[in-house]
C-alpha atoms as a PDB file:
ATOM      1  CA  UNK A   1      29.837 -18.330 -15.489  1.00  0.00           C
ATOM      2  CA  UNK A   2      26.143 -18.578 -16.207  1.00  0.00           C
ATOM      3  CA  UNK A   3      24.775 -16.311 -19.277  1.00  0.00           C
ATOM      4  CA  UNK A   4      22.127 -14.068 -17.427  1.00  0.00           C
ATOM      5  CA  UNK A   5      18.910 -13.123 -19.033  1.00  0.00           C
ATOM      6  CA  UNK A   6      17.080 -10.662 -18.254  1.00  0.00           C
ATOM      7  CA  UNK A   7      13.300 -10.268 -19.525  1.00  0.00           C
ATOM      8  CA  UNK A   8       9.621  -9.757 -18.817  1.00  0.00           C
ATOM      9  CA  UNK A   9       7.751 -12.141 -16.964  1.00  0.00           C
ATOM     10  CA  UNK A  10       6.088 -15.295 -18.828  1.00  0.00           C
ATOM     11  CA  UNK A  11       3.611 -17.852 -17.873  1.00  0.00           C
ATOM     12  CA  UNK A  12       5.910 -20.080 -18.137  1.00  0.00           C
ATOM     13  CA  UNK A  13       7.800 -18.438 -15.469  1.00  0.00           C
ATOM     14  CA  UNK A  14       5.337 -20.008 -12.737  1.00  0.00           C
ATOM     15  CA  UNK A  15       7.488 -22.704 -11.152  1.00  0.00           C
ATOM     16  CA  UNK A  16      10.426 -20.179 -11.370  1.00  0.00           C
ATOM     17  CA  UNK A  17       8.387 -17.661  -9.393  1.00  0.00           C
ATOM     18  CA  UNK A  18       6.943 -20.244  -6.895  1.00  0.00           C
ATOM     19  CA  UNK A  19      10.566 -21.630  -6.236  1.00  0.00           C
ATOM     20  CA  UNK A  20      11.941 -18.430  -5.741  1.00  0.00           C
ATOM     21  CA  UNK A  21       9.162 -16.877  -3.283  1.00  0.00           C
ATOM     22  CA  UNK A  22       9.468 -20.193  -1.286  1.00  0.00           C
ATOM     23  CA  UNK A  23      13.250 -19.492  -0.735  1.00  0.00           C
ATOM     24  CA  UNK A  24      12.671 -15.371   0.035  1.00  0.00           C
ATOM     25  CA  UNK A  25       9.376 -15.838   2.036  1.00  0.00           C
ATOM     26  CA  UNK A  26      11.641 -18.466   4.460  1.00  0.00           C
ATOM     27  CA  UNK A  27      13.024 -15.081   5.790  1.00  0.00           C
ATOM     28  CA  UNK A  28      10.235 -13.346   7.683  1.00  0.00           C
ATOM     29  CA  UNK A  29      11.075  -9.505   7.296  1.00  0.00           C
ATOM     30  CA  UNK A  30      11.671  -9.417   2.910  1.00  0.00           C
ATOM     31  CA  UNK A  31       8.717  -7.741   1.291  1.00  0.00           C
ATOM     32  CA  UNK A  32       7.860  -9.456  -1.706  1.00  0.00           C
ATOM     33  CA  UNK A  33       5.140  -8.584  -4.325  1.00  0.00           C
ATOM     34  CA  UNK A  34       3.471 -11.239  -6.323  1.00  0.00           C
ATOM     35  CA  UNK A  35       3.263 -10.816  -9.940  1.00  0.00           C
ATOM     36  CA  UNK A  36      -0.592 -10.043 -10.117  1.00  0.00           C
ATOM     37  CA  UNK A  37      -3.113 -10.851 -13.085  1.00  0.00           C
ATOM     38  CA  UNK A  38      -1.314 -11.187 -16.431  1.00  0.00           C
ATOM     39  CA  UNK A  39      -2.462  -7.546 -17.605  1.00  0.00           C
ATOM     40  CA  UNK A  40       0.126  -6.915 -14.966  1.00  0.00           C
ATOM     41  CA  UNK A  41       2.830  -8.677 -16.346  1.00  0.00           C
ATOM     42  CA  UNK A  42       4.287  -6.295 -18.620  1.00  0.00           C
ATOM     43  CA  UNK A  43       5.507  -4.307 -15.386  1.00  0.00           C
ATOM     44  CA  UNK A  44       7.464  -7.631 -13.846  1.00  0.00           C
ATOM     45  CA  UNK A  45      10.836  -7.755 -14.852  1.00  0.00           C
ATOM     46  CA  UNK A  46      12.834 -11.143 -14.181  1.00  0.00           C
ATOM     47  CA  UNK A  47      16.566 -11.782 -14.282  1.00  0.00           C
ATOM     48  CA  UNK A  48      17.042 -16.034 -14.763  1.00  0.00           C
ATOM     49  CA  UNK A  49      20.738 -17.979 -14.514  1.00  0.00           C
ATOM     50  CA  UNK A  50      20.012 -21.060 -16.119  1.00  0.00           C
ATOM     51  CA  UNK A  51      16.061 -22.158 -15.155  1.00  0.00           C
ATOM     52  CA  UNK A  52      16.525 -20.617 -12.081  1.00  0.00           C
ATOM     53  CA  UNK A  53      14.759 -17.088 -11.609  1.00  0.00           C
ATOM     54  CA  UNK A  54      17.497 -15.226  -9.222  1.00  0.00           C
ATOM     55  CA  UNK A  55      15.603 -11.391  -9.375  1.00  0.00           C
ATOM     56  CA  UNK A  56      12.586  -9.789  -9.909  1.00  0.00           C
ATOM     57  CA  UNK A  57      11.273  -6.594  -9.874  1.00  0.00           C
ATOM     58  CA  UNK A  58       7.766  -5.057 -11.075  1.00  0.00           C
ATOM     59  CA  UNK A  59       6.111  -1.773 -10.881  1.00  0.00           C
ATOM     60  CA  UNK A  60       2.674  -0.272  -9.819  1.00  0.00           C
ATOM     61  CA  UNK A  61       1.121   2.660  -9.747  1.00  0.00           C
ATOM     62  CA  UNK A  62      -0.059   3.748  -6.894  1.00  0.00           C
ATOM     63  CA  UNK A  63      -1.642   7.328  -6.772  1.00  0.00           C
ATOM     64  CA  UNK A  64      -3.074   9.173  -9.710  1.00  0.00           C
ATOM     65  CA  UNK A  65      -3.305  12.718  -8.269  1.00  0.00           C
ATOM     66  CA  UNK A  66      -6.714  14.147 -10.386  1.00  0.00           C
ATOM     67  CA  UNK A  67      -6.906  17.790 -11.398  1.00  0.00           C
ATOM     68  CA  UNK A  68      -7.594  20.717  -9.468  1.00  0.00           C
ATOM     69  CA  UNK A  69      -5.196  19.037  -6.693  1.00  0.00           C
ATOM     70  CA  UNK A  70      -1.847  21.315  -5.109  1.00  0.00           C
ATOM     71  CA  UNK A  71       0.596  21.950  -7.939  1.00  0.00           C
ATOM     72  CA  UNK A  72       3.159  20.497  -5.578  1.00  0.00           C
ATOM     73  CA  UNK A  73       1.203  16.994  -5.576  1.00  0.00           C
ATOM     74  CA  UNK A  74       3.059  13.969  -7.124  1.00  0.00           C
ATOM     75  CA  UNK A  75       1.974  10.943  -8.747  1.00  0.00           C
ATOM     76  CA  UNK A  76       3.340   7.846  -7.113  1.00  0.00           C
ATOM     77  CA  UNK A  77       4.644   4.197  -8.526  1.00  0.00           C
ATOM     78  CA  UNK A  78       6.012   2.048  -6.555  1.00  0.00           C
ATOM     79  CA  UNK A  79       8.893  -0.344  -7.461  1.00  0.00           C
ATOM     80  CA  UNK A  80       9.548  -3.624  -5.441  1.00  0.00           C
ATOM     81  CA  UNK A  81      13.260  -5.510  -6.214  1.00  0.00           C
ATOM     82  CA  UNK A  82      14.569  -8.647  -4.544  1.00  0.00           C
ATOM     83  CA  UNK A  83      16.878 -11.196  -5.431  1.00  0.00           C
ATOM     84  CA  UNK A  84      17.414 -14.821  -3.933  1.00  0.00           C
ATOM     85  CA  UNK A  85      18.906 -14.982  -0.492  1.00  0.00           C
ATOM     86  CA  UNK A  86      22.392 -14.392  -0.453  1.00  0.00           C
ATOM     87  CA  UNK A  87      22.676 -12.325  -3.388  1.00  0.00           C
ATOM     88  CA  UNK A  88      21.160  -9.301  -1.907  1.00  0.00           C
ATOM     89  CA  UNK A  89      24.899  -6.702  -2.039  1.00  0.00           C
ATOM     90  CA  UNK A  90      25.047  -8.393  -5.609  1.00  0.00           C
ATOM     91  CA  UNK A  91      24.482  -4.719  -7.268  1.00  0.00           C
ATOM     92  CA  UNK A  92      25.395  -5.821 -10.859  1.00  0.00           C
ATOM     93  CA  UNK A  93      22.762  -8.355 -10.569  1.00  0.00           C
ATOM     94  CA  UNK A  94      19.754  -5.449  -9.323  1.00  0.00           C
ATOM     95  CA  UNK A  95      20.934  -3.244 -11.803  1.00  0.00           C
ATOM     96  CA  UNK A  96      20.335  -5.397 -14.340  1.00  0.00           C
ATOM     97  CA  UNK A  97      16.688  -5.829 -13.465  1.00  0.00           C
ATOM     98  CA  UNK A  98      16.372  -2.088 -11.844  1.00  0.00           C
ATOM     99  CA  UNK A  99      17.382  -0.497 -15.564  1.00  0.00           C
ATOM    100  CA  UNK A 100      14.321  -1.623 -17.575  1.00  0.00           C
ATOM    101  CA  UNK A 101      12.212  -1.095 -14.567  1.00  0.00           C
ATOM    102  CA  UNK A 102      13.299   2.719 -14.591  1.00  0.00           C
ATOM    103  CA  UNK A 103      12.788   2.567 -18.636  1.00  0.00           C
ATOM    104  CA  UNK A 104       9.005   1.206 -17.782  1.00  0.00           C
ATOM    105  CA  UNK A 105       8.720   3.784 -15.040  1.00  0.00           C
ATOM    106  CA  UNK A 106       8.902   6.287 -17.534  1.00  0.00           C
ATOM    107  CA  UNK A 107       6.834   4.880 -19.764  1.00  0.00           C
ATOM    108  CA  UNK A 108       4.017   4.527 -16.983  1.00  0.00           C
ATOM    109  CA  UNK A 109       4.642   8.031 -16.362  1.00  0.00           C
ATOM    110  CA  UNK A 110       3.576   9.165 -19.959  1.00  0.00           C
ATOM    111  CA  UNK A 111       0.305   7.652 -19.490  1.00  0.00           C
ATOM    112  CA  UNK A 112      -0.139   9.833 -16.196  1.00  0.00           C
ATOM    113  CA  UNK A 113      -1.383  13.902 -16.346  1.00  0.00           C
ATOM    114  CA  UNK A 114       2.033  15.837 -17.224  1.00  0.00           C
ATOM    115  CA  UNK A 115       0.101  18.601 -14.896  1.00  0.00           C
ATOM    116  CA  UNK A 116       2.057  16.751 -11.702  1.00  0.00           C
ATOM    117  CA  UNK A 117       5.491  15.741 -11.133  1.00  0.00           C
ATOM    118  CA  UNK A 118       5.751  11.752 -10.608  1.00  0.00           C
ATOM    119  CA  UNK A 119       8.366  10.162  -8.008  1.00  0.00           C
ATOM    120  CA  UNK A 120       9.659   6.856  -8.218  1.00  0.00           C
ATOM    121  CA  UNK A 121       9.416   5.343  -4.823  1.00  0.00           C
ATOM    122  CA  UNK A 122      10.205   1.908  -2.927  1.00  0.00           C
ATOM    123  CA  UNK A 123       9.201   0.323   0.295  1.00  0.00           C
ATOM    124  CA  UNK A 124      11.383  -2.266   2.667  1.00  0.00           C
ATOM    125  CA  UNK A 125      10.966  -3.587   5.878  1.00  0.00           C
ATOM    126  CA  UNK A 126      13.497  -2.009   8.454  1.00  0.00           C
ATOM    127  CA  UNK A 127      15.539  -5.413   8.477  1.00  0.00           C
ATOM    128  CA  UNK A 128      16.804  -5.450   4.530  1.00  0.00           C
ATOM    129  CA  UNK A 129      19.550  -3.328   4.830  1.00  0.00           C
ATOM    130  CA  UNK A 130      21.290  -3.932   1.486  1.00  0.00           C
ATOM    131  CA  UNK A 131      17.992  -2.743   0.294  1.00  0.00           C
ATOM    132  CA  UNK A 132      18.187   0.518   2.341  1.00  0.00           C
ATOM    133  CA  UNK A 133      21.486   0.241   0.613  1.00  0.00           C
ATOM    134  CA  UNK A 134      21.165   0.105  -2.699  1.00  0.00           C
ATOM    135  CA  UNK A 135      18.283   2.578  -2.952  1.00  0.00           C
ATOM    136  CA  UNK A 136      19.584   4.986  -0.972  1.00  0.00           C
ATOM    137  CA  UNK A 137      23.200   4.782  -1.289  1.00  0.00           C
ATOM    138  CA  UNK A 138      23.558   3.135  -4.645  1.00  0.00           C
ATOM    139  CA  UNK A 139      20.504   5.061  -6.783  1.00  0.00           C
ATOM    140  CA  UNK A 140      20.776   7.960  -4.847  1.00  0.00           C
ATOM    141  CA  UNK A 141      16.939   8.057  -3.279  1.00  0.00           C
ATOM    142  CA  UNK A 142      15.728   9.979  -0.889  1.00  0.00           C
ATOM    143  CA  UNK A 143      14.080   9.230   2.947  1.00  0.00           C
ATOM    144  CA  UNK A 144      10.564   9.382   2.115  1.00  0.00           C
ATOM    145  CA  UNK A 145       8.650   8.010   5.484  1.00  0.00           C
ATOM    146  CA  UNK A 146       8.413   4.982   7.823  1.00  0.00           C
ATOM    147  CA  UNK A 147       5.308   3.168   8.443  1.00  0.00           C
ATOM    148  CA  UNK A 148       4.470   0.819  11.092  1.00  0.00           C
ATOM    149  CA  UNK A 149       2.492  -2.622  10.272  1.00  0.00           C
ATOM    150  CA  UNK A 150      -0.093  -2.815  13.493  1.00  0.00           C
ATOM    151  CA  UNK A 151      -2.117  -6.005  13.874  1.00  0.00           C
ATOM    152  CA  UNK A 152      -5.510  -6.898  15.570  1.00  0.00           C
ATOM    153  CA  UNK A 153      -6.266 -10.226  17.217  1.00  0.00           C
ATOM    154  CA  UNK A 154      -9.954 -10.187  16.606  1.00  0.00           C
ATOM    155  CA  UNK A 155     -10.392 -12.907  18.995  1.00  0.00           C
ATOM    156  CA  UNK A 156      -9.940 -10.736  21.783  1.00  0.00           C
ATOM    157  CA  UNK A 157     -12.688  -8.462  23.237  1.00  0.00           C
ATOM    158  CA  UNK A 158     -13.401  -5.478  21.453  1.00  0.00           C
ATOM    159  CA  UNK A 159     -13.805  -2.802  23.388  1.00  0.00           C
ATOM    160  CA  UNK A 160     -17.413  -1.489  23.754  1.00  0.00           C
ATOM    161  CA  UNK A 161     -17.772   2.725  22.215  1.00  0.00           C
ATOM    162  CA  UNK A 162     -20.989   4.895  21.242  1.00  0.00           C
ATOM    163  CA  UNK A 163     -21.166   7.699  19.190  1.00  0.00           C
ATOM    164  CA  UNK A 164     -21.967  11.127  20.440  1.00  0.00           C
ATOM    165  CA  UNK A 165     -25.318  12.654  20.396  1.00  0.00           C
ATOM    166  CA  UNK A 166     -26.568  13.465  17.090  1.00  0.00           C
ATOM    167  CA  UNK A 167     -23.979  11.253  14.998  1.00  0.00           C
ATOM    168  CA  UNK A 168     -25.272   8.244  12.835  1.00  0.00           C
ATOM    169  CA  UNK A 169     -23.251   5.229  11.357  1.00  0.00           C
ATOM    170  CA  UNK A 170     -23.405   3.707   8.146  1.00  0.00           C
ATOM    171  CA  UNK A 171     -22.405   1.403   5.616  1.00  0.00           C
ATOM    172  CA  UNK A 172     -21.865   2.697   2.655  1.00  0.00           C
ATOM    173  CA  UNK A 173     -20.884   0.648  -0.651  1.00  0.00           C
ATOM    174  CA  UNK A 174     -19.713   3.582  -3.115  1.00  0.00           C
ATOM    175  CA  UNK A 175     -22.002   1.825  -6.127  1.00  0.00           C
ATOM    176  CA  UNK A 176     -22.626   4.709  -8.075  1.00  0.00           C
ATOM    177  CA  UNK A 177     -19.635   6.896 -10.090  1.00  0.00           C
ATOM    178  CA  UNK A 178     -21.182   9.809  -8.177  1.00  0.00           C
ATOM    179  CA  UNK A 179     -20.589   8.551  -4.418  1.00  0.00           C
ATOM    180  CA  UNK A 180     -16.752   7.893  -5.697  1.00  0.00           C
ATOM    181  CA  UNK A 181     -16.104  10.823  -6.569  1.00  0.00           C
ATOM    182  CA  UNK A 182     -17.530  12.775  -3.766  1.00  0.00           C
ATOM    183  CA  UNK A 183     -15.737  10.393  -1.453  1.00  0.00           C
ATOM    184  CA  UNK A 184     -12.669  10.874  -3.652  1.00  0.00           C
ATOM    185  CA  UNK A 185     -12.789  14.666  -3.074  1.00  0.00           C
ATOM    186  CA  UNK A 186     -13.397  13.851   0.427  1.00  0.00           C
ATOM    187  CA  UNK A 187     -10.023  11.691   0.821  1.00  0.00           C
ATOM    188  CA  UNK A 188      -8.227  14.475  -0.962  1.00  0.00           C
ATOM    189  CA  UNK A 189      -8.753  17.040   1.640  1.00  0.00           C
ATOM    190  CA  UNK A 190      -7.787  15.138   4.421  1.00  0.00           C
ATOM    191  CA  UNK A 191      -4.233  13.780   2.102  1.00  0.00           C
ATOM    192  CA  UNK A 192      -4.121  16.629  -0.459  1.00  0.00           C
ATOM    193  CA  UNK A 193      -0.571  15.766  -1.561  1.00  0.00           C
ATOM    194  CA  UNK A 194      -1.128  11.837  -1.895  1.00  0.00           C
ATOM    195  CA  UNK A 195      -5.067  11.358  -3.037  1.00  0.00           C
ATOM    196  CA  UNK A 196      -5.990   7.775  -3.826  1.00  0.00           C
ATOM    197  CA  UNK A 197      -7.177   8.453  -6.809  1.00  0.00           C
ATOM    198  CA  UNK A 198     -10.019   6.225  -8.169  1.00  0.00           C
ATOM    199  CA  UNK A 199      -8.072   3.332  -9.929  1.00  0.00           C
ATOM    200  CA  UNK A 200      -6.785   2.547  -6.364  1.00  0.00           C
ATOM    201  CA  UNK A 201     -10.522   2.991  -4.816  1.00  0.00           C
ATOM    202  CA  UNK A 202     -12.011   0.610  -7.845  1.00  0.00           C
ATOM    203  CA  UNK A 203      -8.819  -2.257  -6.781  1.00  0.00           C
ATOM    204  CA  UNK A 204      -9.782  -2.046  -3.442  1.00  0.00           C
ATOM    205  CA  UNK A 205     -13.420  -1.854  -3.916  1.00  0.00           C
ATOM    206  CA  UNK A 206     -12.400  -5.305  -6.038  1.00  0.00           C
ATOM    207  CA  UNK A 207     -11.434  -7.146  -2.858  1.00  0.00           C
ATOM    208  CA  UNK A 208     -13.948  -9.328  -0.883  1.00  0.00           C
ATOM    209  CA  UNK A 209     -16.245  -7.886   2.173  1.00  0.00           C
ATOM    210  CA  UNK A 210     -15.485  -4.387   0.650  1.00  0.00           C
ATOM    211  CA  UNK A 211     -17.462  -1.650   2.296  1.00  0.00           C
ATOM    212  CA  UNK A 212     -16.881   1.812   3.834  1.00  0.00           C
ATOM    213  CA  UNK A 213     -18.099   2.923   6.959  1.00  0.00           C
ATOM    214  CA  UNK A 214     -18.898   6.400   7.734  1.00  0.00           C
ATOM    215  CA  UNK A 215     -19.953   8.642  10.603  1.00  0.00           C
ATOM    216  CA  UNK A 216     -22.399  11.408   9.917  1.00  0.00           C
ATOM    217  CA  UNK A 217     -23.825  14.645  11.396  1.00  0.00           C
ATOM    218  CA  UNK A 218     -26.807  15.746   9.751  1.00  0.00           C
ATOM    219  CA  UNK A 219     -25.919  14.232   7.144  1.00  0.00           C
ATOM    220  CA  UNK A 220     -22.503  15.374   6.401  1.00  0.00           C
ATOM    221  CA  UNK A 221     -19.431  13.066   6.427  1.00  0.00           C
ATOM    222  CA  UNK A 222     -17.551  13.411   9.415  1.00  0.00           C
ATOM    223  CA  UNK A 223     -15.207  10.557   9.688  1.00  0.00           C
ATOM    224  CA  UNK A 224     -14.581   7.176   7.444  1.00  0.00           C
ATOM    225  CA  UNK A 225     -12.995   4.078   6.874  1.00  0.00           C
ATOM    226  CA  UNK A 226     -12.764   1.364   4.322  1.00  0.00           C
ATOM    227  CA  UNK A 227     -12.210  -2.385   5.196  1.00  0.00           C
ATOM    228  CA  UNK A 228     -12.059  -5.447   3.312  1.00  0.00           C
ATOM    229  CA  UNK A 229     -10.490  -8.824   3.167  1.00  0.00           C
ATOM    230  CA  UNK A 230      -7.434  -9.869   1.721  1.00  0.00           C
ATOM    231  CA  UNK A 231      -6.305 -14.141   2.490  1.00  0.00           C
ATOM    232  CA  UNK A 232      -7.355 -14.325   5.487  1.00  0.00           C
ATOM    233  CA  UNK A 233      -6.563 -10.904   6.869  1.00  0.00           C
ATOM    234  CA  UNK A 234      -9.037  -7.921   7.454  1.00  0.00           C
ATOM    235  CA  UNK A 235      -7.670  -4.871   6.004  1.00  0.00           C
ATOM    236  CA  UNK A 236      -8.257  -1.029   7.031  1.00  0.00           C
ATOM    237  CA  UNK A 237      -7.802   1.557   5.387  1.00  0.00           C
ATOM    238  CA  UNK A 238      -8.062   5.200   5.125  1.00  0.00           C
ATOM    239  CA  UNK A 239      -9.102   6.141   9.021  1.00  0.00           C
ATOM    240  CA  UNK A 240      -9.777  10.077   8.863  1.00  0.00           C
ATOM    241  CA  UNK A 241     -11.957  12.067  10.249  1.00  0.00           C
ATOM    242  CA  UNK A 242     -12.341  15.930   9.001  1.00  0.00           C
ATOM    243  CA  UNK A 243     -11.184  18.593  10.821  1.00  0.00           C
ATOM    244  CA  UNK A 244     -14.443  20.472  12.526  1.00  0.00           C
ATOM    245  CA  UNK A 245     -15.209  16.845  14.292  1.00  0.00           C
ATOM    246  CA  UNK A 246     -11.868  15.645  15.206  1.00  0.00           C
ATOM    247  CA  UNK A 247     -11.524  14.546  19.229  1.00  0.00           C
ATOM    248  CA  UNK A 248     -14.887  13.546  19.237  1.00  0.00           C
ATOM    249  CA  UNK A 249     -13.990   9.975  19.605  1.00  0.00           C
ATOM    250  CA  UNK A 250     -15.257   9.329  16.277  1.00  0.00           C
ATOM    251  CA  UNK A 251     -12.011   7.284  14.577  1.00  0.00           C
ATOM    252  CA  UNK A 252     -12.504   4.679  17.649  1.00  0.00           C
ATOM    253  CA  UNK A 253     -16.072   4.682  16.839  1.00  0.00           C
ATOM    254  CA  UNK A 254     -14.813   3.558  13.314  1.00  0.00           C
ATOM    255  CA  UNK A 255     -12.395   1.072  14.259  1.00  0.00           C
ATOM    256  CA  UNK A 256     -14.523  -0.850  16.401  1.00  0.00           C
ATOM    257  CA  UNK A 257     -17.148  -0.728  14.051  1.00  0.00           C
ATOM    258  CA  UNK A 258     -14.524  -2.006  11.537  1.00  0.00           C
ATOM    259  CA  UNK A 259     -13.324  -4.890  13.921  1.00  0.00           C
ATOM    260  CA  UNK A 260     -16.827  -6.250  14.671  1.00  0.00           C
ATOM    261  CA  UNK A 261     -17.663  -6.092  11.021  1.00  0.00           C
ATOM    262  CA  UNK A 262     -14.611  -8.016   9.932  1.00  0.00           C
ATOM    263  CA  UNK A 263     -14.929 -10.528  13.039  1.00  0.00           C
ATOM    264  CA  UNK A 264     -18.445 -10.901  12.281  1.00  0.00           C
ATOM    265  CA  UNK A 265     -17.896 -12.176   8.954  1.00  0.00           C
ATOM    266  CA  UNK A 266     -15.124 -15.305  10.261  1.00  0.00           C
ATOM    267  CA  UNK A 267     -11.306 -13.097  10.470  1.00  0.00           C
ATOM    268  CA  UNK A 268      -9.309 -13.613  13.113  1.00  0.00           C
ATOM    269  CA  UNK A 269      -6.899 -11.081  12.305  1.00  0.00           C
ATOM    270  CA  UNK A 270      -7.185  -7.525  11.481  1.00  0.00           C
ATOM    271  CA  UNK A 271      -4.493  -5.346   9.815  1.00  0.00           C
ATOM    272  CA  UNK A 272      -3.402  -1.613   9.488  1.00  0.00           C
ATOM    273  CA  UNK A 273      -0.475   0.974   8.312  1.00  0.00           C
ATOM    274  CA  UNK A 274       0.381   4.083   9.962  1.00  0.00           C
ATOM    275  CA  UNK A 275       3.248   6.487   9.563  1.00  0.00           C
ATOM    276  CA  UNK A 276       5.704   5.715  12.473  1.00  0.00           C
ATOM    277  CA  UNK A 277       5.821   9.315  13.516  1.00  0.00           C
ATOM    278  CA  UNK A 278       1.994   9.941  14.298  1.00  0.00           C
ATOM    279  CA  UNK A 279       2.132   9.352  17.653  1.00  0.00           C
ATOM    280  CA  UNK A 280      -1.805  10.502  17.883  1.00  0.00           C
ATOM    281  CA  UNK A 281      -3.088   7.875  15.615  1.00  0.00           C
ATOM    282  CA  UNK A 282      -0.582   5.322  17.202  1.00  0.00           C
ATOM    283  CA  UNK A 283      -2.104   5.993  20.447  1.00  0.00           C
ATOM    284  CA  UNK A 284      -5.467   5.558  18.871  1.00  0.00           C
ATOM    285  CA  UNK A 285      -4.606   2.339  17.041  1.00  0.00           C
ATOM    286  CA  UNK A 286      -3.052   0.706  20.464  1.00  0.00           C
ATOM    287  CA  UNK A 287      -6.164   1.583  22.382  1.00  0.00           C
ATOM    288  CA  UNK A 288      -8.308  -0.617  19.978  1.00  0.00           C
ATOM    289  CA  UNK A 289      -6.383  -3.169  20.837  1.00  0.00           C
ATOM    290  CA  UNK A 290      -4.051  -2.769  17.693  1.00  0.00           C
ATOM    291  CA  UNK A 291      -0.223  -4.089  18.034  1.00  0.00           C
ATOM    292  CA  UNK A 292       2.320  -2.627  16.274  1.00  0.00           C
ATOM    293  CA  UNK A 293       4.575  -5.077  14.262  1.00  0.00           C
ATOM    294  CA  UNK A 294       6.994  -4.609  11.475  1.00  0.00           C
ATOM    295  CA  UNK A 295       8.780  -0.958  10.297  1.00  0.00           C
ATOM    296  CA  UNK A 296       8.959  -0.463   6.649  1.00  0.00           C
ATOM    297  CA  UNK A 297      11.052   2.333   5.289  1.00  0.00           C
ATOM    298  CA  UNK A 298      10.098   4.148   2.593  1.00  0.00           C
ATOM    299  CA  UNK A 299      12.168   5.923  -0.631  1.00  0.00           C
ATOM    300  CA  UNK A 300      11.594   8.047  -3.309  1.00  0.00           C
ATOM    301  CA  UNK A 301      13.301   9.634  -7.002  1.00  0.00           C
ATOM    302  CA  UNK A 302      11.807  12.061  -9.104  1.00  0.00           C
ATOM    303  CA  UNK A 303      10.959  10.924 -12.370  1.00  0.00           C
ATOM    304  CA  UNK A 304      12.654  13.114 -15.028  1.00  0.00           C
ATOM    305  CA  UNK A 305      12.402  12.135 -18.843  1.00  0.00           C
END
């Protein structure tokens, strides 16, 4: 039998990692994370038999909850595990990479505000049972949520929408520390128990045709949106609109707005998440023209040292 190693992830590992994406990615529903910049590298555990790399996991976090927020708010990371095709049930093989993930989970935890629990939690698409599996039945998560993967073909007509009297759009690029955090504090009260803290805002603010758009009404924020691009994709993000202005037709107003700004700068495909039970903002998405695609399922642990 092949001696299995089992160790962080090297530069060297490149060829390893391409070969081994080429043979998951061949299966359309697998959700696999690339390895990131090298800063990020210390999170990416790989398991190798021989040359070949036959696991990987890695780690990110994903919300910093800031103070002041409900004391029953949780930090998030997220883990990601696959193996090769075909060794998916192979449980000795995950556990092998899923134990000093956990270790480094806790690790990542220490560096996070001990004034909020942190949960451990994964995401698959609907089709990779054995994932389901493992996680659930295996490590002993729990459900968490399902989220739907809704796509825009921004080659079609977009539907025409005004704003009601007295509201004004903008652009607004976040530049200063000050406009982050007010838009932070904004985000929070619409998702108190999962706020995207501002690492996350300063990645995504990192990507290319970053902006945010916002509706106002005399000059407070009544609804918002971020977009950018990532490939060739458009992404959108954080759709809310606060709760004294809500059935207004403000989110469509944002979503179109979105679309043409995304189609105006050469995408021809447009991207969103939504949780699978929010029929409302399904309803919304599918009446911009939105599609809805793939069903990931989502897990969780608490994090106990």
């Amino acid at each position: 039998m092949t001696d299995r190693m089992i160790r962080k992830f090297e530069q060297r590992d490149m060829a390893a990692l391409g070969e081994m994406y080429a043979w998951v990615s061949a299966q359309e529903d697998v959700l696999f994370w690339w390895v990131g910049e090298e800063d990020n590298w210390g999170n990416v555990i790989c398991a190798f038999e021989g040359d070949k790399m036959v696991a990987k996991g890695q780690l990110q976090i994903f919300n910093v909850v800031p103070p002041g927020r409900l004391a029953e708010s949780r930090h998030k990371i997220f883990v990601n595990l696959k193996t090769l095709p075909g060794r998916e049930k192979d449980f000795g093989l995950l556990d092998s990479v899923y134990s000093p993930l956990l270790e480094r989970a806790l690790e990542l935890k220490e560096t996070l505000s001990p004034e909020y629990g942190t949960i451990l939690c994964t995401g698959n698409y609907a089709a990779e049972e054995s994932s389901h599996i493992y996680f659930e039945q295996h490590l002993g998560f729990l459900p968490q949520s399902r989220m739907y993967t809704l796509h825009r073909d921004l080659k079609a007509p977009i539907p025409a929408v005004d704003l009601a009297p007295g509201l004004e759009f903008e652009f607004v690029q976040l530049a200063s520390p000050e406009q982050r955090e007010a838009y932070l504090e904004l985000e929070a009260e619409i998702w108190p128990d999962t706020p995207l803290g501002m690492e996350r805002l300063l990645e995504y603010q990192g990507y290319p045709l970053w902006t945010s758009l916002v509706v106002l009404d005399a000059g407070k924020v009544a609804g918002s949106l971020m977009v950018w691009q990532e490939e060739q994709i458009g992404i959108i993000e954080d759709v809310f609109v606060r709760e004294p202005w809500r059935r207004r037709g403000i989110a469509k107003v944002l979503l179109v707005r979105a679309l043409e700004y995304l189609k105006e700068h050469g995408l021809e495909r447009a991207q969103l998440i939504a949780m699978a039970t929010n029929d409302s903002a399904l309803s919304l998405y599918e009446s911009a023209g939105f599609q809805t695609g793939r069903q990931e399922i989502r897990y969780y642990t608490e994090l106990l040292t």
